[in-house]
C-alpha atoms as a PDB file:
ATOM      1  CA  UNK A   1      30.130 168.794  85.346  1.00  0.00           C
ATOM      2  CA  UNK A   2      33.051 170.670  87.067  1.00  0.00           C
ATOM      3  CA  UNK A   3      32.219 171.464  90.887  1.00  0.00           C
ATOM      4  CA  UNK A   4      33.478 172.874  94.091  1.00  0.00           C
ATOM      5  CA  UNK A   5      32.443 172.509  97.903  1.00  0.00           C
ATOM      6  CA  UNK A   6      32.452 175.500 100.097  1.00  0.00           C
ATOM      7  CA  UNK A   7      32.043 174.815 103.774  1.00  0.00           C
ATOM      8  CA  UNK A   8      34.019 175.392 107.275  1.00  0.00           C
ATOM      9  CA  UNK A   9      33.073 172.254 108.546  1.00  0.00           C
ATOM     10  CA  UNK A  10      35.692 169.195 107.708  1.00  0.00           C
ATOM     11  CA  UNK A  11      33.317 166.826 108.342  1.00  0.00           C
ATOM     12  CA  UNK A  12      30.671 168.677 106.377  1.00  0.00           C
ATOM     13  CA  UNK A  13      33.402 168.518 103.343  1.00  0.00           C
ATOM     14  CA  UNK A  14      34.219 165.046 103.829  1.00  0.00           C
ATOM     15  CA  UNK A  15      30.463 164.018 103.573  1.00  0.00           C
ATOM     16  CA  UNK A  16      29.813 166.321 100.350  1.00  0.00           C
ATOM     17  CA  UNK A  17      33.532 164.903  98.397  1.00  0.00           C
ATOM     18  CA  UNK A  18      32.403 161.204  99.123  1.00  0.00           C
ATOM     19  CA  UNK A  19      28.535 161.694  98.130  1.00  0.00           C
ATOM     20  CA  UNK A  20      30.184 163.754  94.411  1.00  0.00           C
ATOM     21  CA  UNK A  21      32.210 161.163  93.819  1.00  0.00           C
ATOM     22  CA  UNK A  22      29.339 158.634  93.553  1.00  0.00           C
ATOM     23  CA  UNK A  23      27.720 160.201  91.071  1.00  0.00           C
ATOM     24  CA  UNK A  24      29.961 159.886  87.882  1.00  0.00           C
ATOM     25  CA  UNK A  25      28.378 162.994  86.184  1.00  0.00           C
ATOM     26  CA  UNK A  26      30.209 165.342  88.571  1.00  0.00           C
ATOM     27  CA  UNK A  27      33.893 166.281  88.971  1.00  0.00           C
ATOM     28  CA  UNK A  28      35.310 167.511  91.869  1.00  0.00           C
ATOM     29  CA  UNK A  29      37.342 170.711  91.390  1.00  0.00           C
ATOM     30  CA  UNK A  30      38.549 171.247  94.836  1.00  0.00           C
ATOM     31  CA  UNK A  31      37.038 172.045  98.254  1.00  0.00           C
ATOM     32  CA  UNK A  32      37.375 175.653 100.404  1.00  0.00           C
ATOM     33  CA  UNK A  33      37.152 176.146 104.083  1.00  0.00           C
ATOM     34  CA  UNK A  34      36.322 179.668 103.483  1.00  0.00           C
ATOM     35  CA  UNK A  35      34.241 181.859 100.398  1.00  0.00           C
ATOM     36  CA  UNK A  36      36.860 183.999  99.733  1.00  0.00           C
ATOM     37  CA  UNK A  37      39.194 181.165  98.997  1.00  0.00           C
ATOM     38  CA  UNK A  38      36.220 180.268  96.851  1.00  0.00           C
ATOM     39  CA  UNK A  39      36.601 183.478  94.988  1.00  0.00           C
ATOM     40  CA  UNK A  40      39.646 183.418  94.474  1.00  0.00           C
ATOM     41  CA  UNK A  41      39.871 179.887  92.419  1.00  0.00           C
ATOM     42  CA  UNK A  42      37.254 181.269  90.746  1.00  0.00           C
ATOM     43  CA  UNK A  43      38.598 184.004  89.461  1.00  0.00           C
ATOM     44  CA  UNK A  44      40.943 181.408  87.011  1.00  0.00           C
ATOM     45  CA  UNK A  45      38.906 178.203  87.215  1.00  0.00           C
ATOM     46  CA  UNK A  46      35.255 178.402  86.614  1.00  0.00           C
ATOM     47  CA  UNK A  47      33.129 175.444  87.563  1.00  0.00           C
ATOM     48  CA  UNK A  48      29.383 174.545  86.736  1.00  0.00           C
ATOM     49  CA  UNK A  49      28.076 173.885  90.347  1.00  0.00           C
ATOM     50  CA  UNK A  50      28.930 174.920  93.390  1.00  0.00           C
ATOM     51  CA  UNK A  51      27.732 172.822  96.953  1.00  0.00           C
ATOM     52  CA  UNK A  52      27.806 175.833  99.170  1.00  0.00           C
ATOM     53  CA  UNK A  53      27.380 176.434 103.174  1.00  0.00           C
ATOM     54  CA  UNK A  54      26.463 179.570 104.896  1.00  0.00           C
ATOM     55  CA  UNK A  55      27.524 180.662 107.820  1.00  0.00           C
ATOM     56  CA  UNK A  56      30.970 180.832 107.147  1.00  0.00           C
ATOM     57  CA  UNK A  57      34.154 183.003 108.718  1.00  0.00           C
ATOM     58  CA  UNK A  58      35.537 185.758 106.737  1.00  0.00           C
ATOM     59  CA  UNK A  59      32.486 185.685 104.265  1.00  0.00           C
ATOM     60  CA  UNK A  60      29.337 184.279 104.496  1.00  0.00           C
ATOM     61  CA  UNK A  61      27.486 182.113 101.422  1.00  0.00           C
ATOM     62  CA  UNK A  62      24.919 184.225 101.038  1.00  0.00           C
ATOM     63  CA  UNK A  63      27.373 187.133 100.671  1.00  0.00           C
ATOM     64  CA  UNK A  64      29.753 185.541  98.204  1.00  0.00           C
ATOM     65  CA  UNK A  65      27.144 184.736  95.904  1.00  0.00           C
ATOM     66  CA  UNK A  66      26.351 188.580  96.042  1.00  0.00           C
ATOM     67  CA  UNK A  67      29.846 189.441  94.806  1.00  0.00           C
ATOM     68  CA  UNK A  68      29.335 186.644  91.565  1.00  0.00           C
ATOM     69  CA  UNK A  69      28.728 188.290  88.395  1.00  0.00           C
ATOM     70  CA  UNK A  70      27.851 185.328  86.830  1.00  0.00           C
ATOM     71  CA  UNK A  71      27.631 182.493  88.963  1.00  0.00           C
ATOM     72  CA  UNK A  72      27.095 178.990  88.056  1.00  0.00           C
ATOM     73  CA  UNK A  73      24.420 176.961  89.116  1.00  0.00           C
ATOM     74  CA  UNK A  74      24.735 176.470  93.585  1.00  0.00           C
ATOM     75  CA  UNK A  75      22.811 174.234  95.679  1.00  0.00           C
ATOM     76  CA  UNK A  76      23.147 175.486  99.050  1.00  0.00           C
ATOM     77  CA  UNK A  77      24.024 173.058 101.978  1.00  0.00           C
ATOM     78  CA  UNK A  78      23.565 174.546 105.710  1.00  0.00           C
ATOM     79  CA  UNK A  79      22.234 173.544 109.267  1.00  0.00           C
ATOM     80  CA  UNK A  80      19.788 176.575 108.803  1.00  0.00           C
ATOM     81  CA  UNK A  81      16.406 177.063 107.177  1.00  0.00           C
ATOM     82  CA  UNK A  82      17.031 180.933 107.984  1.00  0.00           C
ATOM     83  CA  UNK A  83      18.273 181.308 105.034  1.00  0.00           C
ATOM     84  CA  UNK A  84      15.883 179.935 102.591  1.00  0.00           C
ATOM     85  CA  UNK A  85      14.074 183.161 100.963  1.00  0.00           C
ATOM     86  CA  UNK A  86      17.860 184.521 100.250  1.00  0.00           C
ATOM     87  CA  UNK A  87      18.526 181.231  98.469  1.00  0.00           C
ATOM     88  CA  UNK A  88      15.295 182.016  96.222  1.00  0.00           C
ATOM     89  CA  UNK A  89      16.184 185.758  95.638  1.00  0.00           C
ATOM     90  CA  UNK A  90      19.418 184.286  94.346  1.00  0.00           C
ATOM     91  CA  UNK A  91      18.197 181.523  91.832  1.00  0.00           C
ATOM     92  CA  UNK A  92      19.791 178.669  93.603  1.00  0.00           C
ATOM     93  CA  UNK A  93      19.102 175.161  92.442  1.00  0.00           C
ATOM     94  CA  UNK A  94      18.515 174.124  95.702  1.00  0.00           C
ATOM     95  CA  UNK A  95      18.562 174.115  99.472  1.00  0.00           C
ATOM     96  CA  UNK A  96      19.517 171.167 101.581  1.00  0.00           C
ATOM     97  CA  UNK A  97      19.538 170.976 105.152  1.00  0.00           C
ATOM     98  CA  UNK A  98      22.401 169.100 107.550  1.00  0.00           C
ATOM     99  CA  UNK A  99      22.662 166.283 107.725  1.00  0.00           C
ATOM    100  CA  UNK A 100      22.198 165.711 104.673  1.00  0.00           C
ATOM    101  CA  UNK A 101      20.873 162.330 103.143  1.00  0.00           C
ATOM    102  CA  UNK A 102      22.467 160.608 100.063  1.00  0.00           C
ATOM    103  CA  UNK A 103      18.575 160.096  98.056  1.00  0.00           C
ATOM    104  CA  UNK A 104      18.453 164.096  99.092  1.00  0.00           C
ATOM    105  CA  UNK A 105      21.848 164.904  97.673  1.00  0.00           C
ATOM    106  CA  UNK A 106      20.974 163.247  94.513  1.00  0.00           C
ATOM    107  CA  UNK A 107      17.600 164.836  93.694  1.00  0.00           C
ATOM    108  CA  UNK A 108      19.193 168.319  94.242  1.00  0.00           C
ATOM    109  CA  UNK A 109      21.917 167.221  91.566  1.00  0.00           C
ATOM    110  CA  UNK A 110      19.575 165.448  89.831  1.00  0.00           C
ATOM    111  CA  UNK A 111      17.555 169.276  88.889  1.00  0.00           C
ATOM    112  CA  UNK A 112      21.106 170.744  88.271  1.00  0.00           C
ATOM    113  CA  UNK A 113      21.419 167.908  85.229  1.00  0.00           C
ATOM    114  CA  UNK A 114      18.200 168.666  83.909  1.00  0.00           C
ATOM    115  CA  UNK A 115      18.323 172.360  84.622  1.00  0.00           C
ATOM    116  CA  UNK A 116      18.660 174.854  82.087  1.00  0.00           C
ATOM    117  CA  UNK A 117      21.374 177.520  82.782  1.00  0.00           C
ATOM    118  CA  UNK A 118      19.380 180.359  84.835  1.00  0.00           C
ATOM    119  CA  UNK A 119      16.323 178.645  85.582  1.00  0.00           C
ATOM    120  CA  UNK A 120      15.340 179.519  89.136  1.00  0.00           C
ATOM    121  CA  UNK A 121      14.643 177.242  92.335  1.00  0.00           C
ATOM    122  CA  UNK A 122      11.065 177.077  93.275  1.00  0.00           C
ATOM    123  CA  UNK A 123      10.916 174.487  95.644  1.00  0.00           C
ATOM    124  CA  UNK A 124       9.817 175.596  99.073  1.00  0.00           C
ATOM    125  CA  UNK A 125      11.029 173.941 102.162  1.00  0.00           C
ATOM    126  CA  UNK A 126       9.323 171.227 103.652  1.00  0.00           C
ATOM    127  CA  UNK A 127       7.195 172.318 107.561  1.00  0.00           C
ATOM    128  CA  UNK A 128       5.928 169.355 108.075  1.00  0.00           C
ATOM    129  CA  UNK A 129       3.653 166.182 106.507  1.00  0.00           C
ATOM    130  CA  UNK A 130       0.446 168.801 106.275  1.00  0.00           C
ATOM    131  CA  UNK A 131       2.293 171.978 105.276  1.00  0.00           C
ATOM    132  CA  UNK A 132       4.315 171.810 102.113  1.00  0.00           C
ATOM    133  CA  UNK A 133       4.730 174.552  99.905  1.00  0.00           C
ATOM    134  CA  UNK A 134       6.120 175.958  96.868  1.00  0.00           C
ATOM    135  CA  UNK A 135       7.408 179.488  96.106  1.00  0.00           C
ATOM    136  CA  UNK A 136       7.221 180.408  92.308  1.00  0.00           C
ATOM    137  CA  UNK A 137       8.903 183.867  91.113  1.00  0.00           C
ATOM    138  CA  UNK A 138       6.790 186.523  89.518  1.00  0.00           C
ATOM    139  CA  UNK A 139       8.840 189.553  88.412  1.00  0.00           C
ATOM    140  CA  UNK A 140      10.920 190.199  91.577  1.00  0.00           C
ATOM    141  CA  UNK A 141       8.957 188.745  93.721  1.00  0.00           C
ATOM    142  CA  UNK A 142       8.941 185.002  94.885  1.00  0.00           C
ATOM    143  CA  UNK A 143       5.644 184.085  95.785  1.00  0.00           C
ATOM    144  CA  UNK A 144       4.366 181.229  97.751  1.00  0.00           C
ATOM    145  CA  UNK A 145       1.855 178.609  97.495  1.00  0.00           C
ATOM    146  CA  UNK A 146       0.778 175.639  99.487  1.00  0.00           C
ATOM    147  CA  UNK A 147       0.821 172.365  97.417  1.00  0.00           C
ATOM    148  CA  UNK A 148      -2.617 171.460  98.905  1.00  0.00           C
ATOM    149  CA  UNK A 149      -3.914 174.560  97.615  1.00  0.00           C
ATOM    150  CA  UNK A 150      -3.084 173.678  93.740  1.00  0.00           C
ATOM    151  CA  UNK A 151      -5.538 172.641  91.807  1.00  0.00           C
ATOM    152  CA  UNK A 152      -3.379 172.233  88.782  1.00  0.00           C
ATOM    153  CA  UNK A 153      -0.676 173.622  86.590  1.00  0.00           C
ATOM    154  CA  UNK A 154      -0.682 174.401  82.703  1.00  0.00           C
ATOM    155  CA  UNK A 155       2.264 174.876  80.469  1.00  0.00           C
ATOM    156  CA  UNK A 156       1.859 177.950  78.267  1.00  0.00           C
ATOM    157  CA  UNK A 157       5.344 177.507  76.072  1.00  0.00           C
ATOM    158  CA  UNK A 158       8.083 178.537  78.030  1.00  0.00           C
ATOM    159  CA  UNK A 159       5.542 179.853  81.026  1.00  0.00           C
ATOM    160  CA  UNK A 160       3.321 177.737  83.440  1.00  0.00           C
ATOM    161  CA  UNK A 161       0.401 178.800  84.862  1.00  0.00           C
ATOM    162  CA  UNK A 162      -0.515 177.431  88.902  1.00  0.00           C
ATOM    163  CA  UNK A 163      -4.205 177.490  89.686  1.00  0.00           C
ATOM    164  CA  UNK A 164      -5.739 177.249  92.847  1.00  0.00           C
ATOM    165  CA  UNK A 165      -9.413 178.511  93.923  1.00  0.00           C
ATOM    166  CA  UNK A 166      -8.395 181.903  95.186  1.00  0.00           C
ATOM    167  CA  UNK A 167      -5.627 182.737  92.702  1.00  0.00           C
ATOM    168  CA  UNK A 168      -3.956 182.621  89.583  1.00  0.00           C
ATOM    169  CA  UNK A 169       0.440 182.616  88.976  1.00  0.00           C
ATOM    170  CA  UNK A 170       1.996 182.801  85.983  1.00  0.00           C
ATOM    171  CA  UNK A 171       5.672 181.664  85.750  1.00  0.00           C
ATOM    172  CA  UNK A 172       8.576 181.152  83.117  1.00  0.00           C
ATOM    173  CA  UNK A 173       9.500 177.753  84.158  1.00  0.00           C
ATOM    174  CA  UNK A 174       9.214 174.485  82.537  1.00  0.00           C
ATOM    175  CA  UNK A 175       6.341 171.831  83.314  1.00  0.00           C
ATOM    176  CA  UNK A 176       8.995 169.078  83.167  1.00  0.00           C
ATOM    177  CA  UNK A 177      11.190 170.192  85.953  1.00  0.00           C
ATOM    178  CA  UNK A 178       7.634 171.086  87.832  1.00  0.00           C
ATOM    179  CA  UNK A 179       7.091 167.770  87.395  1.00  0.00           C
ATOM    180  CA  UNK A 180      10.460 165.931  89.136  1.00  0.00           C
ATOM    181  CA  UNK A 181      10.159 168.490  91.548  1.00  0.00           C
ATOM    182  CA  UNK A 182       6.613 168.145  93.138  1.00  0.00           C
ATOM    183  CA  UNK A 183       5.997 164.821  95.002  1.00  0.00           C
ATOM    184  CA  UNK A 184       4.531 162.271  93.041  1.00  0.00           C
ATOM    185  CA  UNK A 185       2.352 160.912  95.490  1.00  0.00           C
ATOM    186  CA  UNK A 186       0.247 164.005  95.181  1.00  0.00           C
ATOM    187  CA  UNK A 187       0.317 165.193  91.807  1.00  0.00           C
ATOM    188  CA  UNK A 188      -0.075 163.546  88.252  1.00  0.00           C
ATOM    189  CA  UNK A 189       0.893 164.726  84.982  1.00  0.00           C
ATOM    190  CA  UNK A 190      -2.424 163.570  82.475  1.00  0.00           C
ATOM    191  CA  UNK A 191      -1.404 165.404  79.324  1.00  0.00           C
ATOM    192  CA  UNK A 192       2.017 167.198  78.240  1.00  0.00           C
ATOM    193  CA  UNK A 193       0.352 170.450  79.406  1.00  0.00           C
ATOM    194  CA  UNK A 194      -0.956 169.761  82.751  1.00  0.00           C
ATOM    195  CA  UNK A 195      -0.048 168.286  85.940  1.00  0.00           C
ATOM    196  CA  UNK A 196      -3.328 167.886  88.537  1.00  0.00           C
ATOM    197  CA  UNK A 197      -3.231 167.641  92.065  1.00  0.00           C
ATOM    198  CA  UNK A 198      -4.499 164.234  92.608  1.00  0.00           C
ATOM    199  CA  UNK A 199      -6.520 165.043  95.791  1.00  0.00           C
ATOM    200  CA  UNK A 200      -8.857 167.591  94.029  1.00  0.00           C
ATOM    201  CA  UNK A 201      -9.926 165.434  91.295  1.00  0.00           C
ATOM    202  CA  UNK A 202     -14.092 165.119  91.682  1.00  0.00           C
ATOM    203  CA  UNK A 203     -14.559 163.169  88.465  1.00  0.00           C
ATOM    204  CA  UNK A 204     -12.903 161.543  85.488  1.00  0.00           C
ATOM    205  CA  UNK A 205     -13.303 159.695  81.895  1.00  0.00           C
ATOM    206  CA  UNK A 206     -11.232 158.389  79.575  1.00  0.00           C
ATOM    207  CA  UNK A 207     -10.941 161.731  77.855  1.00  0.00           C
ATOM    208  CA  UNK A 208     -10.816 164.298  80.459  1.00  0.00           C
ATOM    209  CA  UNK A 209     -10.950 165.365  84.238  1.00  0.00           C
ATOM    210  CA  UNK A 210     -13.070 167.358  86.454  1.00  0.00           C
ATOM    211  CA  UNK A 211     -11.787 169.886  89.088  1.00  0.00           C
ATOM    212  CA  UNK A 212     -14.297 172.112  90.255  1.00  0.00           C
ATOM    213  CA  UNK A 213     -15.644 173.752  87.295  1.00  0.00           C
ATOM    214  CA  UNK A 214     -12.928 172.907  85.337  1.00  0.00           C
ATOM    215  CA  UNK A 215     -11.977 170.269  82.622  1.00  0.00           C
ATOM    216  CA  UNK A 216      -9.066 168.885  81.980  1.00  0.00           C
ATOM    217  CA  UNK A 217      -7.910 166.818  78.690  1.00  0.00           C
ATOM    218  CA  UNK A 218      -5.631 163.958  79.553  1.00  0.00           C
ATOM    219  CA  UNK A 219      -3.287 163.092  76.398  1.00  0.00           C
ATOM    220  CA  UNK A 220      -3.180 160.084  74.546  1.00  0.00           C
ATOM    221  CA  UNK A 221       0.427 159.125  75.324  1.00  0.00           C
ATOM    222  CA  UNK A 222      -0.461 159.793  79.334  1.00  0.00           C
ATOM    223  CA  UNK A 223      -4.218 157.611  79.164  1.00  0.00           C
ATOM    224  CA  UNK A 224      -2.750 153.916  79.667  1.00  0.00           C
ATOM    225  CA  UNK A 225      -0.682 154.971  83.005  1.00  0.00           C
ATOM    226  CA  UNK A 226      -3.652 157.293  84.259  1.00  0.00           C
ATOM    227  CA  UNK A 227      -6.172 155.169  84.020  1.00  0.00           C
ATOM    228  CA  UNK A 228      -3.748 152.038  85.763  1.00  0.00           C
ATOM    229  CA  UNK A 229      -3.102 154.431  88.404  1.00  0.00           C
ATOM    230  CA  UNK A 230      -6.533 155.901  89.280  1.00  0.00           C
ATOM    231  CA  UNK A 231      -8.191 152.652  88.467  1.00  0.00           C
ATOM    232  CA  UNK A 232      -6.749 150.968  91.977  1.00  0.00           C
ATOM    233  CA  UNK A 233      -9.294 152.917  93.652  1.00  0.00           C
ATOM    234  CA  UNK A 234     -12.403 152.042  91.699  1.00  0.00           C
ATOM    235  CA  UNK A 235     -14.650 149.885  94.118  1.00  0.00           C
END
């Protein structure tokens, strides 16, 4: 996968060329101090991914993804959460804040991999331990939703559907990348349609699971490892 870095910052660059060329999947195109020197290799050498900063003489990110007609996938790398709900607007992959760590770098690449072409970035950024959330576009609009607030998510073909008590949000987005994306420690995929949040589980057999009113089938193929996993905290 052909790739670029756009950033001002030569330590920033440095960082971003050594943590690409660990990861034999990528190849490093060149590197740009500035967007419009960005542009301008673009304009003869398209690339798949591009790791781009923000604030930025000259041009900022946000900016020169504006003036894109078709721009590749972009995970965004900047000192500044400011920026986040532009980043969704956009469709980037994802949105990494300096410094950023090597497992961080990889799970951001790790969605571009996976990623179909055009399929948007839903991952909200993290507050804090008790305040995570999600935003998942509808239409135009991106729409957020705290994780502890899910109750749990069905794939409907090519579209997902979120639950929580108070509201319903439909999606085109597939359950797999839902399913790298949201922390494991908190949700658990029980059949090939549905992903629960683990903390509103009131009941469960071998066949299905309760949440709330609802009930929930878990598949065959998904049985052994639920069971294993809910089973440590049978008493």
């Amino acid at each position: 996968m052909k790739c670029i870095i756009v950033d001002d910052e030569p330590l920033a660059i440095e960082i971003m060329e050594n943590y690409v060329g660990k990861v034999e999947q990528l190849r490093l195109e060149g590197a740009f101090r500035n967007a419009v020197s960005a542009f301008t290799f673009l304009q003869q050498h398209p690339v798949d991914l591009i790791f781009l900063d923000i604030q930025m003489p000259k041009l900022s990110g946000i900016d020169f993804l504006k003036t894109l007609k078709n721009p590749p996938r972009v995970i965004i790398t900047t000192a500044y959460r400011d920026y986040a709900l532009d980043g969704f607007e956009l469709e980037v992959t994802d949105y990494l804040l300096k410094p950023i760590p090597f497992d961080r770098f990889l799970k951001a690449v790790g969605k571009v991999l996976h990623q179909p072409l055009g399929q948007p970035f839903t991952t909200g950024m993290k507050q804090d331990a008790n305040d995570n959330y999600v935003y998942f576009k509808v239409d135009k609009k991106m729409i957020k939703v705290r994780m502890s607030e899910i109750l749990y998510i069905e794939s409907i073909k090519d579209y997902v559907k979120v639950k929580t008590a108070e509201k319903e949000i439909v999606t085109q987005q597939k359950i797999s990348y839902l399913e790298e994306s949201l922390p494991k420690e908190n949700f658990l995929r029980i059949h090939r349609s549905f992903i629960v949040n683990r903390e509103k589980i009131d009941a469960y057999s071998a066949t299905d699971m309760e949440i709330g009113k609802f009930h929930i089938p878990i598949g065959r193929n998904y049985k052994n490892d639920v069971m294993k996993l809910l089973g440590k905290n049978i008493f």
